[in-house]
Protein backbone atom coordinates (compact mmCIF):
# COMPACT_ATOMS: atom_id res chain seq x y z
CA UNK A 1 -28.39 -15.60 23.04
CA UNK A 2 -29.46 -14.16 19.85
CA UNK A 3 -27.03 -15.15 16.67
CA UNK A 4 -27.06 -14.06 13.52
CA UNK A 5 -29.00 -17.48 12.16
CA UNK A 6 -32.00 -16.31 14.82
CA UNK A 7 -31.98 -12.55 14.16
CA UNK A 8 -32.89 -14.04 10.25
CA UNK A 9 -35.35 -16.05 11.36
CA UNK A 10 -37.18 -12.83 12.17
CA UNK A 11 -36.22 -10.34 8.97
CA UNK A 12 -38.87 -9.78 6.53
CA UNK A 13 -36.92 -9.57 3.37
CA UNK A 14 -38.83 -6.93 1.01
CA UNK A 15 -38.44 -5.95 -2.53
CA UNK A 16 -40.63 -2.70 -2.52
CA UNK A 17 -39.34 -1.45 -6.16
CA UNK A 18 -42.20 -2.39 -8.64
CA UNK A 19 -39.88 -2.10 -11.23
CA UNK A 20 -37.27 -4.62 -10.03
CA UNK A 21 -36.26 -6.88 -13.08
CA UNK A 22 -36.14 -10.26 -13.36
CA UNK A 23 -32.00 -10.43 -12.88
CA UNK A 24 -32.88 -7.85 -9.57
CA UNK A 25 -35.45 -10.21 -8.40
CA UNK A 26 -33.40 -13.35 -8.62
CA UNK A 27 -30.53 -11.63 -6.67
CA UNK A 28 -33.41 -10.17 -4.05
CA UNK A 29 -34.49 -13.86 -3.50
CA UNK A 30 -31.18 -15.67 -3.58
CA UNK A 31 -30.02 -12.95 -0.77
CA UNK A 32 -32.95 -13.43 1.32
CA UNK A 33 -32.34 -17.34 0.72
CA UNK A 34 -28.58 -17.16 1.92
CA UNK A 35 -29.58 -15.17 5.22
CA UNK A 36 -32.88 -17.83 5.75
CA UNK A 37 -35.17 -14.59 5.95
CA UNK A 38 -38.46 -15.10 7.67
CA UNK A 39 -40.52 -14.16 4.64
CA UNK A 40 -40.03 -12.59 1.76
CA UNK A 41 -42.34 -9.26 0.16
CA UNK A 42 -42.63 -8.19 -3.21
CA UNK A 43 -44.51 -5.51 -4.51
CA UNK A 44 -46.15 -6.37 -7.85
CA UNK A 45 -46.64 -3.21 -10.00
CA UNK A 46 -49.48 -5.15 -12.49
């Protein structure tokens, strides 16, 4: 059975905006923490 906790496991969490601030960033990672995302992507403009 696939649950919500599984379906997470699988989710790349990405953050494609390379102007995300830091506050944006935090809030990107802490979400992607809460739902135990796979991996997480950023895009670094620099």
């Amino acid at each position: 059975m696939l649950t919500r906790k599984r379906l997470a496991k699988m989710i790349v969490h990405s953050m494609l905006n390379p102007t995300l601030n830091d506050k944006e960033l935090e809030e990107g990672w802490k979400l992607a923490y809460w739902y135990k995302a796979a991996f997480i992507y950023r895009i670094n403009s620099k």
